[in-house]
PDB file of N, CA and C in Angstrom:
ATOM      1  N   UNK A   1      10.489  -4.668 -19.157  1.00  0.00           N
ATOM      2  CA  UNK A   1       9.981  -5.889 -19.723  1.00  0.00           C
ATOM      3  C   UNK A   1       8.905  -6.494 -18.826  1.00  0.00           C
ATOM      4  N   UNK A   2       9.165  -6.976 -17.584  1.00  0.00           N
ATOM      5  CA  UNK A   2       8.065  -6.935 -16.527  1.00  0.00           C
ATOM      6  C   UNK A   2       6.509  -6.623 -16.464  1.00  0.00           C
ATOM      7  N   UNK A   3       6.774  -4.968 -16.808  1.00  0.00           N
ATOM      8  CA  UNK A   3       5.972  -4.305 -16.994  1.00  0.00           C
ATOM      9  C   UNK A   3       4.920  -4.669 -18.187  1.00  0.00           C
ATOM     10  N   UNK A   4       5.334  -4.941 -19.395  1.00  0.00           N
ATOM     11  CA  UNK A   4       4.716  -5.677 -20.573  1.00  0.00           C
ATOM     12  C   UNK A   4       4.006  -7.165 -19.918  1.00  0.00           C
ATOM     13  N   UNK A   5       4.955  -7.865 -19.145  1.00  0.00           N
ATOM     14  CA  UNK A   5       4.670  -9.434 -19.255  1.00  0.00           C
ATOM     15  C   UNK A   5       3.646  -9.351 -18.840  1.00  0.00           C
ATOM     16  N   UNK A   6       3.034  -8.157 -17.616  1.00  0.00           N
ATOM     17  CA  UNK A   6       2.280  -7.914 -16.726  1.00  0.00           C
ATOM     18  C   UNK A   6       0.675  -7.529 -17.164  1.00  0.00           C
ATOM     19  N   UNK A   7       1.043  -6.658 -18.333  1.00  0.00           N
ATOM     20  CA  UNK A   7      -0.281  -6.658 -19.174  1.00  0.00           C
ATOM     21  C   UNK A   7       0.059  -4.752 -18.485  1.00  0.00           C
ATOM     22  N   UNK A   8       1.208  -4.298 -17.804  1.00  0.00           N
ATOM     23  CA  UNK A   8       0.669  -2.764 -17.697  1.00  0.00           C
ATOM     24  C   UNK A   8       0.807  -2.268 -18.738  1.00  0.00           C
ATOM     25  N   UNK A   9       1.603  -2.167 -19.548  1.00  0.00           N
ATOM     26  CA  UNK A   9       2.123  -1.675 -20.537  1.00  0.00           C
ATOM     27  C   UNK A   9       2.014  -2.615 -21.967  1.00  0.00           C
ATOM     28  N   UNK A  10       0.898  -1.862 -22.915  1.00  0.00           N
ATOM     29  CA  UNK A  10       0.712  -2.347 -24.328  1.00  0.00           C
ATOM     30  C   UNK A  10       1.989  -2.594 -25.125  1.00  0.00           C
ATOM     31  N   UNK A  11       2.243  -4.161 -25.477  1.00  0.00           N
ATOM     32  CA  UNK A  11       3.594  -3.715 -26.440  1.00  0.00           C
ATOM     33  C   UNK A  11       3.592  -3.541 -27.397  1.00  0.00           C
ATOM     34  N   UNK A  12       2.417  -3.007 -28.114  1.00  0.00           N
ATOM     35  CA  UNK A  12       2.634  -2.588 -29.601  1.00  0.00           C
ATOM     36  C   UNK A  12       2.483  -0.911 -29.491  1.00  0.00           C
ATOM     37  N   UNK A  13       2.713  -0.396 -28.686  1.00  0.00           N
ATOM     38  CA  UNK A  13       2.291   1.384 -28.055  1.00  0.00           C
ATOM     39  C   UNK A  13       3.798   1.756 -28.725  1.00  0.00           C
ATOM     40  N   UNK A  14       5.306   0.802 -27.971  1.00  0.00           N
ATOM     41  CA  UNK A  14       6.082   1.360 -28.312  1.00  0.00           C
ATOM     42  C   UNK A  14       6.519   2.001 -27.105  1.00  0.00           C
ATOM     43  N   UNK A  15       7.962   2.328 -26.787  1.00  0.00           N
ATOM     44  CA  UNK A  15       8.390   2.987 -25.870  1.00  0.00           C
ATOM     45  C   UNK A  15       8.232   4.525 -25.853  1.00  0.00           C
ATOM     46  N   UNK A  16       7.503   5.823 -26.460  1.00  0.00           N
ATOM     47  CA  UNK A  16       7.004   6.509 -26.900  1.00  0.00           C
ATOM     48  C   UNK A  16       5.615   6.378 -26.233  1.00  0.00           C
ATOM     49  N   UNK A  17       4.886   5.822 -26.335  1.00  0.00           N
ATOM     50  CA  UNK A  17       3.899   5.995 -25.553  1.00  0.00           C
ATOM     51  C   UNK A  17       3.748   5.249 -24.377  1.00  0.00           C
ATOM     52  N   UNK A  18       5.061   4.725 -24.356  1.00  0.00           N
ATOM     53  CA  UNK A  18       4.667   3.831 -22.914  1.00  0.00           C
ATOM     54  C   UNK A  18       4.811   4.739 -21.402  1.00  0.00           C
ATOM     55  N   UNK A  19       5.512   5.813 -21.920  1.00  0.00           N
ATOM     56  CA  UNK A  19       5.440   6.862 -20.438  1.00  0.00           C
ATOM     57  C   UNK A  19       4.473   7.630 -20.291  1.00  0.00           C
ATOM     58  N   UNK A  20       3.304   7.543 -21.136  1.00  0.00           N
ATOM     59  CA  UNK A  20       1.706   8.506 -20.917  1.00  0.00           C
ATOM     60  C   UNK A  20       1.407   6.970 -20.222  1.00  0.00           C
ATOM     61  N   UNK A  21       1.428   5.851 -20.886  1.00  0.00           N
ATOM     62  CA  UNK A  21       0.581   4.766 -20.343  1.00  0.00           C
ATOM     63  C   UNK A  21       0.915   4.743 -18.992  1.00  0.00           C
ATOM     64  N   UNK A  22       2.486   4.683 -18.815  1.00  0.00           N
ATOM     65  CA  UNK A  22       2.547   4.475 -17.221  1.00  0.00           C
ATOM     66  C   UNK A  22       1.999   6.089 -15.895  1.00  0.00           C
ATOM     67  N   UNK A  23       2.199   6.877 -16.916  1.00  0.00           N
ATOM     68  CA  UNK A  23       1.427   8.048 -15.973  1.00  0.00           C
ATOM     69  C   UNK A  23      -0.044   8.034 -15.366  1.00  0.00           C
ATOM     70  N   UNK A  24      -0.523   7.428 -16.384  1.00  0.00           N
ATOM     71  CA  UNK A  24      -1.955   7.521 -15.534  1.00  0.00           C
ATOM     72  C   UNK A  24      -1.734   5.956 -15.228  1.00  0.00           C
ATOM     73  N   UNK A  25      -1.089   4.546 -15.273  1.00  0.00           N
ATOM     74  CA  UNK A  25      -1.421   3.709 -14.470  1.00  0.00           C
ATOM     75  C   UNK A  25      -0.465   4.205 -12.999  1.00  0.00           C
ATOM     76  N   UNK A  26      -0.100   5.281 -12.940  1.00  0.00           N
ATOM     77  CA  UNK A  26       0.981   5.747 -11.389  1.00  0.00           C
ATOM     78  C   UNK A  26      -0.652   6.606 -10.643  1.00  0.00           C
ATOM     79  N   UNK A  27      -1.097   7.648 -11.454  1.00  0.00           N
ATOM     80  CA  UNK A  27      -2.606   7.861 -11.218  1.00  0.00           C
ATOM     81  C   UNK A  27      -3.742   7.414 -10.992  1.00  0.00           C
ATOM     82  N   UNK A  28      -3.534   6.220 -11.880  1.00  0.00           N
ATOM     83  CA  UNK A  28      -4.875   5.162 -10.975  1.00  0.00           C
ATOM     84  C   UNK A  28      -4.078   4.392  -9.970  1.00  0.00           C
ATOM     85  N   UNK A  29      -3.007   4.048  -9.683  1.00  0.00           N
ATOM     86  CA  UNK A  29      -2.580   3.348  -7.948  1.00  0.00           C
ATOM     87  C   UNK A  29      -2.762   4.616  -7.328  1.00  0.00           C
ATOM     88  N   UNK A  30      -2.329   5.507  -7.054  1.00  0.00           N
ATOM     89  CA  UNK A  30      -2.428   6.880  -6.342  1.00  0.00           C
ATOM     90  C   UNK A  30      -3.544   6.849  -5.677  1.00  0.00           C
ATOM     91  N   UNK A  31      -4.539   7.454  -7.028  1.00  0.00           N
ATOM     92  CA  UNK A  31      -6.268   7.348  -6.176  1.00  0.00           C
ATOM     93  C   UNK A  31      -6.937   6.663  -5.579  1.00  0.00           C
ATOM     94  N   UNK A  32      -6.526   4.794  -6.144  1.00  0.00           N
ATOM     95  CA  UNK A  32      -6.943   4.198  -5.970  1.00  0.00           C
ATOM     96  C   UNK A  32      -6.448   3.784  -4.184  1.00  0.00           C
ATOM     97  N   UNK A  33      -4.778   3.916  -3.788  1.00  0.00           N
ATOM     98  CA  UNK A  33      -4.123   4.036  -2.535  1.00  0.00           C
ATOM     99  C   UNK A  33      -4.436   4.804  -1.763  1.00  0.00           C
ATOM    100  N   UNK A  34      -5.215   5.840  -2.371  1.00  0.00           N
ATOM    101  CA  UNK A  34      -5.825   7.111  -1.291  1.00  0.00           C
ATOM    102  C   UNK A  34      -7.394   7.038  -0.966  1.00  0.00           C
ATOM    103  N   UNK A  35      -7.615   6.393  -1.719  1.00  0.00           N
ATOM    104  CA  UNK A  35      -9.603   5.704  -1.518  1.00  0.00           C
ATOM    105  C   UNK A  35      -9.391   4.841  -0.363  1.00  0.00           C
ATOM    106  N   UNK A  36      -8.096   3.723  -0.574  1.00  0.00           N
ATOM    107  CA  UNK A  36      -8.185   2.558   0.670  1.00  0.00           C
ATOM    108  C   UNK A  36      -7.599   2.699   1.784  1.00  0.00           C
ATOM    109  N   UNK A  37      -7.092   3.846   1.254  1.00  0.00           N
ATOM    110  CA  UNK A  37      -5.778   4.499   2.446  1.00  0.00           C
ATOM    111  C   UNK A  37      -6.064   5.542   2.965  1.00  0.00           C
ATOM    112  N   UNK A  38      -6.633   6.478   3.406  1.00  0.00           N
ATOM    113  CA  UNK A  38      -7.216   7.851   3.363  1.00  0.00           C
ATOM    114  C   UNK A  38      -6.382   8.564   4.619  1.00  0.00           C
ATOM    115  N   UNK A  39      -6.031   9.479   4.157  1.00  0.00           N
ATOM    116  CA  UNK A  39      -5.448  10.574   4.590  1.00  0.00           C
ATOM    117  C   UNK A  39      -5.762  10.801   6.455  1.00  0.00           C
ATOM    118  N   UNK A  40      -5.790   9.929   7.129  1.00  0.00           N
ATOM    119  CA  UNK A  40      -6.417  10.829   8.344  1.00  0.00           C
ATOM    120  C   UNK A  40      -6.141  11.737   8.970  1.00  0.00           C
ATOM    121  N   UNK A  41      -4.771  12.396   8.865  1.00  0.00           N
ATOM    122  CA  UNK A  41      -4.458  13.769   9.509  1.00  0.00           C
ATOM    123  C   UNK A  41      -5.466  14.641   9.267  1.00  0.00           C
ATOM    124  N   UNK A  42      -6.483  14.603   8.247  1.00  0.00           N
ATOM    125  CA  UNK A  42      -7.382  15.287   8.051  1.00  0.00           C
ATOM    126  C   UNK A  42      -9.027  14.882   8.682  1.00  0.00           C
ATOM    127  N   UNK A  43      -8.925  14.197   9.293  1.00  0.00           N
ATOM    128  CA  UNK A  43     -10.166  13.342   9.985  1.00  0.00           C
ATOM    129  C   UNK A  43     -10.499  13.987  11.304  1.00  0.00           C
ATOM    130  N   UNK A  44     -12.033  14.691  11.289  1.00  0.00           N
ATOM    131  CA  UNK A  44     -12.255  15.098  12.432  1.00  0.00           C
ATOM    132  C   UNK A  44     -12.300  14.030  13.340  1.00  0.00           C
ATOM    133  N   UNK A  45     -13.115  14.266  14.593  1.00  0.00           N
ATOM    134  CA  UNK A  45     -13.377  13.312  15.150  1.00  0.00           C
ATOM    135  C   UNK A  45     -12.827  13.114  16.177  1.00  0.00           C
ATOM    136  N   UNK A  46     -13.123  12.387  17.608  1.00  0.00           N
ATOM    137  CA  UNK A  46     -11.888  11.584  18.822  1.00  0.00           C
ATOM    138  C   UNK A  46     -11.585  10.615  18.224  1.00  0.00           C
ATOM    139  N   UNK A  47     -10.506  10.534  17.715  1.00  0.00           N
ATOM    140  CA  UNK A  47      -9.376   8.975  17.720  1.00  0.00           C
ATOM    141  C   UNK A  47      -8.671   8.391  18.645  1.00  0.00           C
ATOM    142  N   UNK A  48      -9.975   8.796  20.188  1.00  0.00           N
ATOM    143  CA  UNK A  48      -9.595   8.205  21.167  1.00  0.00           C
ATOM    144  C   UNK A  48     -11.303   6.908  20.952  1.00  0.00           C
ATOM    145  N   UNK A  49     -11.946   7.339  20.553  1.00  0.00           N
ATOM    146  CA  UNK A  49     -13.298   6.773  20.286  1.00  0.00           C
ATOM    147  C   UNK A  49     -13.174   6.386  19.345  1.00  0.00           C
ATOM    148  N   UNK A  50     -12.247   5.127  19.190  1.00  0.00           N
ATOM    149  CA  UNK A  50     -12.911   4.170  18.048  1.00  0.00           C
ATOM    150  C   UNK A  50     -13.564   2.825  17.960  1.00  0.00           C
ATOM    151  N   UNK A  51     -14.051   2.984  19.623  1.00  0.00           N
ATOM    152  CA  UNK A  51     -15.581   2.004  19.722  1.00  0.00           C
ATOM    153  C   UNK A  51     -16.275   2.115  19.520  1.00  0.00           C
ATOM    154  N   UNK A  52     -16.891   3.641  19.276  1.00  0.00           N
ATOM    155  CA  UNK A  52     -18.091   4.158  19.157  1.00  0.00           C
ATOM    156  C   UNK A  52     -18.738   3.939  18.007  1.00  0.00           C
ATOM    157  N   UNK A  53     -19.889   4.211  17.598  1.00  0.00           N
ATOM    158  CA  UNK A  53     -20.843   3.995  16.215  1.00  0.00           C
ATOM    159  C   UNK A  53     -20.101   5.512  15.694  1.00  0.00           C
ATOM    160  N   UNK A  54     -19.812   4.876  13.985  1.00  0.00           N
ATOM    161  CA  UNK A  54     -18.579   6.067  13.198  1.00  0.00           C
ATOM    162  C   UNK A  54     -20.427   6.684  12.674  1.00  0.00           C
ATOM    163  N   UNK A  55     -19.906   7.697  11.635  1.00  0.00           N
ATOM    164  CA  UNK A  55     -20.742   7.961  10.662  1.00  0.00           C
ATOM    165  C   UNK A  55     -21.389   6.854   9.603  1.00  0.00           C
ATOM    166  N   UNK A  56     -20.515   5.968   9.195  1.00  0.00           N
ATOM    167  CA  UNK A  56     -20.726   5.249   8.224  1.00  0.00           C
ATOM    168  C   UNK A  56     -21.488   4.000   8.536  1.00  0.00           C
ATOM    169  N   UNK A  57     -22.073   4.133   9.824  1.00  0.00           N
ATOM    170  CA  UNK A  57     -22.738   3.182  10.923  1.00  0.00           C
ATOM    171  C   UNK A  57     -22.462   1.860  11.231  1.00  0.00           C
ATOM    172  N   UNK A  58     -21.008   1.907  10.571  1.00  0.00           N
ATOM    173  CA  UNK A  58     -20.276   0.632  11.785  1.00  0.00           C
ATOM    174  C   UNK A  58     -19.630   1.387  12.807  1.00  0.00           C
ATOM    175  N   UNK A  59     -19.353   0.735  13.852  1.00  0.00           N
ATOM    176  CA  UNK A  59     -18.457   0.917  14.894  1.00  0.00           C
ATOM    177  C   UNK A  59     -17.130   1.043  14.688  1.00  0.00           C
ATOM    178  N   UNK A  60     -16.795   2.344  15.425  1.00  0.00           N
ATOM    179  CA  UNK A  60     -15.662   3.222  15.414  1.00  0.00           C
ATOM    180  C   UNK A  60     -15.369   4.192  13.593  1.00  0.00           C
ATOM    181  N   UNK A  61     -16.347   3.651  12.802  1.00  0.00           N
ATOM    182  CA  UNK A  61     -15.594   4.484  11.789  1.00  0.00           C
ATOM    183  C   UNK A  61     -14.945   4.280  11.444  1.00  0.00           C
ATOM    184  N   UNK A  62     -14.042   5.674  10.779  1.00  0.00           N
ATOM    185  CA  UNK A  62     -12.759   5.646  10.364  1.00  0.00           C
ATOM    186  C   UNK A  62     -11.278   5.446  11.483  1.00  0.00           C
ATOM    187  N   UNK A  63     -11.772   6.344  12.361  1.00  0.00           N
ATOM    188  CA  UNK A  63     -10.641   5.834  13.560  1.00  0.00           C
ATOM    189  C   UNK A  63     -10.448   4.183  13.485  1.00  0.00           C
ATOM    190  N   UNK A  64     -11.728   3.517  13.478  1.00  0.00           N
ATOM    191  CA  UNK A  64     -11.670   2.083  13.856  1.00  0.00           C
ATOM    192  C   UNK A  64     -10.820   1.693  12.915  1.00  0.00           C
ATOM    193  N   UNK A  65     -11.044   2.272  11.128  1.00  0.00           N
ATOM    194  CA  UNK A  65     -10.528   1.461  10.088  1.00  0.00           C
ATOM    195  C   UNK A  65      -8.472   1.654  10.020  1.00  0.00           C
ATOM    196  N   UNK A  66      -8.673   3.279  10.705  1.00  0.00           N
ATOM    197  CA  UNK A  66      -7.590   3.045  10.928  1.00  0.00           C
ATOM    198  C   UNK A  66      -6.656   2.375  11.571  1.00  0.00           C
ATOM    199  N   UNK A  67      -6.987   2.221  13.205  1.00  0.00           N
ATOM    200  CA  UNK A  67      -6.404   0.940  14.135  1.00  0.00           C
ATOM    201  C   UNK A  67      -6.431   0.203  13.172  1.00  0.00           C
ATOM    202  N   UNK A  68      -7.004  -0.503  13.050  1.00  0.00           N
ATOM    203  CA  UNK A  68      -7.457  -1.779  12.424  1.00  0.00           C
ATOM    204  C   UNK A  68      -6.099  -2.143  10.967  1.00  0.00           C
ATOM    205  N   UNK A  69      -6.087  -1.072  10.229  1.00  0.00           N
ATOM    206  CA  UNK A  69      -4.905  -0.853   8.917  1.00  0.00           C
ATOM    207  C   UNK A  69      -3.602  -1.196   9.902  1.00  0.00           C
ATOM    208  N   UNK A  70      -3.305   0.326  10.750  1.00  0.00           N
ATOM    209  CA  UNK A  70      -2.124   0.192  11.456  1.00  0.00           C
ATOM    210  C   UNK A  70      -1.642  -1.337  11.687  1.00  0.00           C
ATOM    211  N   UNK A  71      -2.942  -1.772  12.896  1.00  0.00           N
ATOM    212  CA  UNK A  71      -2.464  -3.204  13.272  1.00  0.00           C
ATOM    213  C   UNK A  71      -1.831  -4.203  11.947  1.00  0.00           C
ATOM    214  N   UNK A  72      -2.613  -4.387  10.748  1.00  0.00           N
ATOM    215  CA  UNK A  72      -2.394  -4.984  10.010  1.00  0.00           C
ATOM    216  C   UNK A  72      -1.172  -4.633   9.279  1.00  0.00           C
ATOM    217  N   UNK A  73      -0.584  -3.157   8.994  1.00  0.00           N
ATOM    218  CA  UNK A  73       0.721  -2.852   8.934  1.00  0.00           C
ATOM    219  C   UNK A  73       1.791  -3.234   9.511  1.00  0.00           C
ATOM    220  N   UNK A  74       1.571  -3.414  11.025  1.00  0.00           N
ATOM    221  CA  UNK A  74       2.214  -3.623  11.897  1.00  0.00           C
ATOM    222  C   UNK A  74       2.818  -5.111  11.616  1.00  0.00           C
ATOM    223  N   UNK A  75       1.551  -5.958  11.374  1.00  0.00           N
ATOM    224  CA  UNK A  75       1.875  -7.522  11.395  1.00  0.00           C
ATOM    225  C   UNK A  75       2.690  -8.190  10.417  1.00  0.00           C
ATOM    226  N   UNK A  76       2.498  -6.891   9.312  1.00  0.00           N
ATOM    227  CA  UNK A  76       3.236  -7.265   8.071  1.00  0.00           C
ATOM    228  C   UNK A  76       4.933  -7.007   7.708  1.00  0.00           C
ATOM    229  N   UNK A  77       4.968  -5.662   8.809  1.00  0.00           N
ATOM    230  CA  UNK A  77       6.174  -5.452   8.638  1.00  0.00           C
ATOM    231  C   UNK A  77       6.948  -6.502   9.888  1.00  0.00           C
ATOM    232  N   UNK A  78       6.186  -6.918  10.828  1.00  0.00           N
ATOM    233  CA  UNK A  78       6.825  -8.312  11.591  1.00  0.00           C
ATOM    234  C   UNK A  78       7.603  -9.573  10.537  1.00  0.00           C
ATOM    235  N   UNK A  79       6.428  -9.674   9.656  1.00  0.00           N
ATOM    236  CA  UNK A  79       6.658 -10.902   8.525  1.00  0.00           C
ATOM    237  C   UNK A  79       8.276 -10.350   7.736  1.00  0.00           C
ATOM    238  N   UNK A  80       8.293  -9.377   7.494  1.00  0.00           N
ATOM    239  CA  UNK A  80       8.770  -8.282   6.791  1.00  0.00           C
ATOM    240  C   UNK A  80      10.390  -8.557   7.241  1.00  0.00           C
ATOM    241  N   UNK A  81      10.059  -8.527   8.399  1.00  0.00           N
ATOM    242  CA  UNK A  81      11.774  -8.557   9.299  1.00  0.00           C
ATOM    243  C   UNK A  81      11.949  -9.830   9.370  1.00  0.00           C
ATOM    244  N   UNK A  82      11.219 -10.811   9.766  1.00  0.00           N
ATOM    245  CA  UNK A  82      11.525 -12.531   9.904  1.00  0.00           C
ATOM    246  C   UNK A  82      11.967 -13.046   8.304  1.00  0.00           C
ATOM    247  N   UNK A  83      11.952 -12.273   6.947  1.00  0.00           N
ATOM    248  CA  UNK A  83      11.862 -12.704   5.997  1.00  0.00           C
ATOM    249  C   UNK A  83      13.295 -12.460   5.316  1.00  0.00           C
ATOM    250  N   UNK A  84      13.853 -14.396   5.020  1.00  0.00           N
ATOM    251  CA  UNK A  84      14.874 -14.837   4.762  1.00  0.00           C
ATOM    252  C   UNK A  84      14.065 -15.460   3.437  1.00  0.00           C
ATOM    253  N   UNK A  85      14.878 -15.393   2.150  1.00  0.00           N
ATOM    254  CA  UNK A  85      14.661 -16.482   0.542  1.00  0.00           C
ATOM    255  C   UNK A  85      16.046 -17.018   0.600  1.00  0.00           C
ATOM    256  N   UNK A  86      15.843 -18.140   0.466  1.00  0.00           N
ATOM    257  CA  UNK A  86      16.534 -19.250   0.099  1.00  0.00           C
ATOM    258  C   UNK A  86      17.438 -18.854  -1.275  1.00  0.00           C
ATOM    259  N   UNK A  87      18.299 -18.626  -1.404  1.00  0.00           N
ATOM    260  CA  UNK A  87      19.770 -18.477  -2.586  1.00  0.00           C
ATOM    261  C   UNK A  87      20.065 -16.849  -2.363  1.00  0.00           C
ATOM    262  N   UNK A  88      19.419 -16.349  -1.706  1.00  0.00           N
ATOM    263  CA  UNK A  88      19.613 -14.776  -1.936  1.00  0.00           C
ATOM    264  C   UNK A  88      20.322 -14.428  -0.193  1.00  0.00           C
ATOM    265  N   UNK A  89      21.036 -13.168  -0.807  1.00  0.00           N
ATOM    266  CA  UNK A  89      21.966 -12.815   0.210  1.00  0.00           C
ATOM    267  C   UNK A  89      21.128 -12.491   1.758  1.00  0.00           C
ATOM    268  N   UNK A  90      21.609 -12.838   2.642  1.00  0.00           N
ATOM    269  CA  UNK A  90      20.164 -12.734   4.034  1.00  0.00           C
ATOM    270  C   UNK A  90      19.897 -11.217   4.209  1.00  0.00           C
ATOM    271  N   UNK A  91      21.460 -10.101   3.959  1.00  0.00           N
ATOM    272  CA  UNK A  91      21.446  -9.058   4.513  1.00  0.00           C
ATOM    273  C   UNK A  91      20.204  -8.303   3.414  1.00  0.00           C
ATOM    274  N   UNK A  92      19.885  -8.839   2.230  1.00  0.00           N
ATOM    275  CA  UNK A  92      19.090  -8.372   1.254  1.00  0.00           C
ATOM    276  C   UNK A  92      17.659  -7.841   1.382  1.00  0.00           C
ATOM    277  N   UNK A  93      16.988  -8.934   2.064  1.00  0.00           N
ATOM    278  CA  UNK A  93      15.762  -8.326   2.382  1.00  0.00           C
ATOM    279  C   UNK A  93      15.513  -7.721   3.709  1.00  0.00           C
ATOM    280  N   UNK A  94      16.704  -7.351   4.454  1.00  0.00           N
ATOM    281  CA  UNK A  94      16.679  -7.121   6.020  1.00  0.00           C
ATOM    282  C   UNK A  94      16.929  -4.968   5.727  1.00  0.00           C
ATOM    283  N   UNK A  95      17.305  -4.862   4.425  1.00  0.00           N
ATOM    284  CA  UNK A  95      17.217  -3.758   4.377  1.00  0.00           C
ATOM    285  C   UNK A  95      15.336  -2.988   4.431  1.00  0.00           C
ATOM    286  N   UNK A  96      16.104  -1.683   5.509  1.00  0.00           N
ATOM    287  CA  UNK A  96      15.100  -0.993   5.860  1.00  0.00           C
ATOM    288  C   UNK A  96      14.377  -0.706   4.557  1.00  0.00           C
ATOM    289  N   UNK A  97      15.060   0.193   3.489  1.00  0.00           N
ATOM    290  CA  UNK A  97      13.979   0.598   2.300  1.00  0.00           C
ATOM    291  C   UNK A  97      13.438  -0.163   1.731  1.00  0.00           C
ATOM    292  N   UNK A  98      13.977  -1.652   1.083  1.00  0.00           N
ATOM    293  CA  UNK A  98      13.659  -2.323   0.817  1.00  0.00           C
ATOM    294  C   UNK A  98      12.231  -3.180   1.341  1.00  0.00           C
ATOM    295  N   UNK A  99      12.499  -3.146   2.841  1.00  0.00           N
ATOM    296  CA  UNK A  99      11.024  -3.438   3.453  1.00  0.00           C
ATOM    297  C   UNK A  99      10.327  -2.649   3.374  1.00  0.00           C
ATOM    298  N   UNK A 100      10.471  -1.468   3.427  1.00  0.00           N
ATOM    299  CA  UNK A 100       9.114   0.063   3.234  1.00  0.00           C
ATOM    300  C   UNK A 100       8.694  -0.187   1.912  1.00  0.00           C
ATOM    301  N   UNK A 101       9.302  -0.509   0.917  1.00  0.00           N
ATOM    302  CA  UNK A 101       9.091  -0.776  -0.419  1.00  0.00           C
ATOM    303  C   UNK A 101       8.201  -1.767  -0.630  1.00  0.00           C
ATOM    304  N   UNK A 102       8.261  -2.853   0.317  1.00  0.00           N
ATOM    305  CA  UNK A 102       7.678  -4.235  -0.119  1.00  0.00           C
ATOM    306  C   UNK A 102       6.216  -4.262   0.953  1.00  0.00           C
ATOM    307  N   UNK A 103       6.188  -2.941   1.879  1.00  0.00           N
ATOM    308  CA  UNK A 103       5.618  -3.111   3.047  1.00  0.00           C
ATOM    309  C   UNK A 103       4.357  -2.086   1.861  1.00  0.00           C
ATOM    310  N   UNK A 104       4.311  -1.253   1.801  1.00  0.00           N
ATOM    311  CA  UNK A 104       3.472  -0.638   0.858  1.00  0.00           C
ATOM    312  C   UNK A 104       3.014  -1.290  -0.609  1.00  0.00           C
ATOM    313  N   UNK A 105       3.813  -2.366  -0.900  1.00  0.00           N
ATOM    314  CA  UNK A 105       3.056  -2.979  -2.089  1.00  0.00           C
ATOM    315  C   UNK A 105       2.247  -4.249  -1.282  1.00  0.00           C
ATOM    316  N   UNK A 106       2.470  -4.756  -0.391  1.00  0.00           N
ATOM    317  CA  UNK A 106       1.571  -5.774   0.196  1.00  0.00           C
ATOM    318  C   UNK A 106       0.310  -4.572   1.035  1.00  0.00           C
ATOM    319  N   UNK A 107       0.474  -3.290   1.459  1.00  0.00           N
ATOM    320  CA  UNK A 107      -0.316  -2.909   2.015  1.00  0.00           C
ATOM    321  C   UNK A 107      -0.496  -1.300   1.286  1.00  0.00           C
TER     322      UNK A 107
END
């Protein structure tokens, strides 16, 4: 239902076509997570040099963009662990998957 309120899913498609609809909207987050997110195990380069002028002629590149993600991963999953809601059980959001879950939709 969510999913409808949300505008992902057409509700006049029908539950019948709503699992092609959600396949390619799982395909466009994918590509779209791998454009902003990019793979660097595959990144030439020193990723000890990410002061240096990258290819893309800012400084450090991709190494840089990566620090730079990490750190911001980092800060989030801080928020991540300090994070108590008011009526809900405390041990609730202190779960590990649950934060990997919530840590990848904020990042």
């Amino acid at each position: 239902v969510w999913r409808i309120c949300l505008g992902l899913l057409p509700p006049q498609v029908g539950a019948d076509g709503w699992s092609k609809d959600y396949s390619t909207a799982r395909q466009r987050y994918a590509a779209l997570r791998s454009q902003l997110i990019p793979d660097f195990s595959k990144t030439s380069g020193d990723p000890l040099a990410a002061n240096t002028e990258g290819s893309d002629g800012e400084g450090g590149g991709v190494w840089k963009h990566y620090y730079d993600a990490a750190d911001l991963r980092a800060e989030i999953h801080r928020d991540l662990e300090r994070l108590f809601v008011d009526g809900c059980d405390d041990a609730y959001f202190q779960r590990p998957d649950l934060q990997a879950l919530m840590l990848t939709v904020l990042y």
